[in-house]
Protein backbone atom coordinates (compact mmCIF):
# COMPACT_ATOMS: atom_id res chain seq x y z
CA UNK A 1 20.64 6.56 11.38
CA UNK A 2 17.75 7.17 9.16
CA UNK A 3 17.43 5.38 5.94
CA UNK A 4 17.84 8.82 4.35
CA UNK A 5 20.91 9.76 6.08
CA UNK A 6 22.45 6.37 5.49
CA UNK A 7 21.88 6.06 1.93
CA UNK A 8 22.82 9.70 1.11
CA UNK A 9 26.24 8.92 2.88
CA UNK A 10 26.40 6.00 0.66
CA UNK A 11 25.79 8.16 -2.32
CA UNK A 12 28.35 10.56 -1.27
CA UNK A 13 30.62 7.92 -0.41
CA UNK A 14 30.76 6.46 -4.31
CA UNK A 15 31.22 9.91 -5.41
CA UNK A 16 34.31 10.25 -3.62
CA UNK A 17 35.62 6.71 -4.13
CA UNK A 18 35.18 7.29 -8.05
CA UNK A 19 37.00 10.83 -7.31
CA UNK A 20 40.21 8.93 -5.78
CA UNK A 21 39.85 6.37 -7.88
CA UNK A 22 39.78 8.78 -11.38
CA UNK A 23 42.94 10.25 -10.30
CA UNK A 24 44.35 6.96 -9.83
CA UNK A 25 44.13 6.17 -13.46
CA UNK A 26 45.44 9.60 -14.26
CA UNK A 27 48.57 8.96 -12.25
CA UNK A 28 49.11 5.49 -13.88
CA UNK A 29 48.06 6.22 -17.60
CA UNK A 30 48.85 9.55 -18.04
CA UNK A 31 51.18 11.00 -16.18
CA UNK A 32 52.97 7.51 -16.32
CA UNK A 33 53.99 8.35 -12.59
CA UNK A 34 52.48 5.33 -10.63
CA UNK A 35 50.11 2.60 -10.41
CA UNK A 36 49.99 2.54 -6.37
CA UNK A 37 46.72 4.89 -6.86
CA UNK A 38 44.64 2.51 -9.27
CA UNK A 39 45.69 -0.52 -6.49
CA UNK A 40 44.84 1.24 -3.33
CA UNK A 41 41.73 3.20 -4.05
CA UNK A 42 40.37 0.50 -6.75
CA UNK A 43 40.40 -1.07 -3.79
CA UNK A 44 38.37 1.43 -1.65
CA UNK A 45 36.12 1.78 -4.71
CA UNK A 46 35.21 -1.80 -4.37
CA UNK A 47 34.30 -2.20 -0.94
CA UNK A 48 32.66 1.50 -1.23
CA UNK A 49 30.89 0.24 -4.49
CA UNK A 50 29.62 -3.36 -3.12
CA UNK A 51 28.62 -1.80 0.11
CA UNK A 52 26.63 0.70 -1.54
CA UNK A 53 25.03 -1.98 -3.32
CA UNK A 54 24.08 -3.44 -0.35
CA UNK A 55 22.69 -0.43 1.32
CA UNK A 56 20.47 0.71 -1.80
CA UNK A 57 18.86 -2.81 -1.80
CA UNK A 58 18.47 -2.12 1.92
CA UNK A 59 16.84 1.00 1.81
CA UNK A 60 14.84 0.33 -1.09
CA UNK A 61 12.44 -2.52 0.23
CA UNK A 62 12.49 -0.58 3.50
CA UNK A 63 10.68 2.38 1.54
CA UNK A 64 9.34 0.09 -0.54
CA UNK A 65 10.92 0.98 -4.29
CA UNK A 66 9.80 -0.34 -7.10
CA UNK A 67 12.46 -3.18 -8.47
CA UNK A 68 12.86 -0.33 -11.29
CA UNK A 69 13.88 2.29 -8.97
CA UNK A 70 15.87 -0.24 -7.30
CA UNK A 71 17.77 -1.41 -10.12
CA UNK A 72 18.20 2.30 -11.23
CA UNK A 73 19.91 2.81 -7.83
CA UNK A 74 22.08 -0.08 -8.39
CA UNK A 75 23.28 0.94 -11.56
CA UNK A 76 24.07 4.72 -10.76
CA UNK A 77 27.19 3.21 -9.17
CA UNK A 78 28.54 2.27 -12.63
CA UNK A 79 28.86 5.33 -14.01
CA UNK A 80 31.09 7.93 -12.09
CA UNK A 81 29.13 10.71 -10.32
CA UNK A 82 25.78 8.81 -11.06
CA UNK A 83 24.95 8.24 -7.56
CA UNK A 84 24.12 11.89 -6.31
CA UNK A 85 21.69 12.64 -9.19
CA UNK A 86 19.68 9.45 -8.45
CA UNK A 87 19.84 10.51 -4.91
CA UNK A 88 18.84 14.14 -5.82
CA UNK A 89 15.90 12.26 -7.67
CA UNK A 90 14.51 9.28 -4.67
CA UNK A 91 15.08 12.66 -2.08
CA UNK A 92 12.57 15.20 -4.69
CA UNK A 93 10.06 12.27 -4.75
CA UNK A 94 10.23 12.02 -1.50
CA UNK A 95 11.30 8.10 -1.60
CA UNK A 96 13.35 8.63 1.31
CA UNK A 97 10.97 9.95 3.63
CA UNK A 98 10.54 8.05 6.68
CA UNK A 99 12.15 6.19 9.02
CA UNK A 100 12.99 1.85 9.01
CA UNK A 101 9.48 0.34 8.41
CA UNK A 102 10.19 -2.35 11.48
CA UNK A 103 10.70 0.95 13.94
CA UNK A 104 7.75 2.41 13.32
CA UNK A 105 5.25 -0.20 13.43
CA UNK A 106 4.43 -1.79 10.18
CA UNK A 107 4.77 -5.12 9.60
CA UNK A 108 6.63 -6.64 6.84
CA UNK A 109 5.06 -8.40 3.69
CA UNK A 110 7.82 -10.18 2.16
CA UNK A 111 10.73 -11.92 2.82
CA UNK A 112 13.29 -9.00 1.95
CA UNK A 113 10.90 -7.21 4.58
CA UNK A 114 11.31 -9.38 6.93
CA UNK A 115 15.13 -10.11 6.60
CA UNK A 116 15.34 -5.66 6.39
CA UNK A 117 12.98 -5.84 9.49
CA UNK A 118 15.50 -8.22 11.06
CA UNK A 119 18.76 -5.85 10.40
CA UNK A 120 16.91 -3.31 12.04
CA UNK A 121 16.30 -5.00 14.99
CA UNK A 122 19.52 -6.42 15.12
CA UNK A 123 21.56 -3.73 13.56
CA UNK A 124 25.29 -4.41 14.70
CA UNK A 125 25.31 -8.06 14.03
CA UNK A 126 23.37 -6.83 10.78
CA UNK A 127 26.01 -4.49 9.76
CA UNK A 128 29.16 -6.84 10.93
CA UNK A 129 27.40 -9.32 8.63
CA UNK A 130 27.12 -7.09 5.67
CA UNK A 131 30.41 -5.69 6.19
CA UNK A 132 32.31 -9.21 6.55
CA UNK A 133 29.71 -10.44 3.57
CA UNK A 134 31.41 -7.34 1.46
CA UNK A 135 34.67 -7.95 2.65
CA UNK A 136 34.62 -11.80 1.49
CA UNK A 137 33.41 -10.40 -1.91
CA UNK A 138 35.92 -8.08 -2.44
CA UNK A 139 38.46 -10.30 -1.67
CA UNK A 140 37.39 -13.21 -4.24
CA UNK A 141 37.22 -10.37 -6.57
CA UNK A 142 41.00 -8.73 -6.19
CA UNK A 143 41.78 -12.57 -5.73
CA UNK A 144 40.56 -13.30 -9.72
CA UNK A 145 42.30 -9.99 -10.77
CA UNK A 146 41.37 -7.28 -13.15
CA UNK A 147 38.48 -8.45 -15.80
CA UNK A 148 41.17 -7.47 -18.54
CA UNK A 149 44.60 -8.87 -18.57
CA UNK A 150 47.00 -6.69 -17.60
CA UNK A 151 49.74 -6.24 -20.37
């Protein structure tokens, strides 16, 4: 999968997480009608959220981003529906051109090159690893509970 294709599934992916997630808190706050939404696909938001984290940080030293565009793509998962504009926006400016830098020949420069250069050449024990590495994270999270007490 190209980084392209994997980080506009990503993109996608948040979109529809906050989707579930939205009418989640409609159910529970106001239509009074359940909570089971906000528990399950919080949940799925999460793990969506943290592993598009992961694969924005991924694909941006593979195509070489700026830290700013970086951290822009890191923070369109905070706001709902942020992710497909900022992919709209690398895709016009033709930041996701290309395939993995460690396919086609050029050599990395710095560490996160070399460790991206790595999960490309390695890419199922790279993704168990991420995915396990997200998994652990989103289990201390749900473990500490909600940032706000619940009343």
């Amino acid at each position: 999968m190209s980084p392209r294709k994997l980080f506009t599934l990503f993109a996608f992916a948040e979109v529809v997480t906050w989707t579930l997630l939205l009418l989640g808190m409609f159910l529970k706050y106001v239509t009074q009608t359940t909570e089971l939404g906000v528990r399950v696909f919080g949940l799925v938001h999460g793990f969506v959220f943290l592993t598009y984290v992961v694969v924005t940080i991924v694909v941006g030293v593979n195509q070489r981003w700026n830290r700013r565009t970086t951290l822009l793509g890191v923070l369109a998962a905070v706001p709902p529906y942020a992710t497909i504009p900022f992919e709209r926006h690398v895709k016009r400016h033709g930041f996701l051109e290309g395939g993995w830098q460690a396919r086609d020949g050029a050599a990395p420069r710095t560490a996160p090159e070399r460790m991206v250069a790595w999960a490309v050449s390695n890419p199922a024990v790279a993704a168990g690893t991420a995915l396990v590495g997200v998994a652990l994270v989103t289990g201390v999270l749900v473990w500490l509970g909600p940032p706000i007490p619940q009343s």
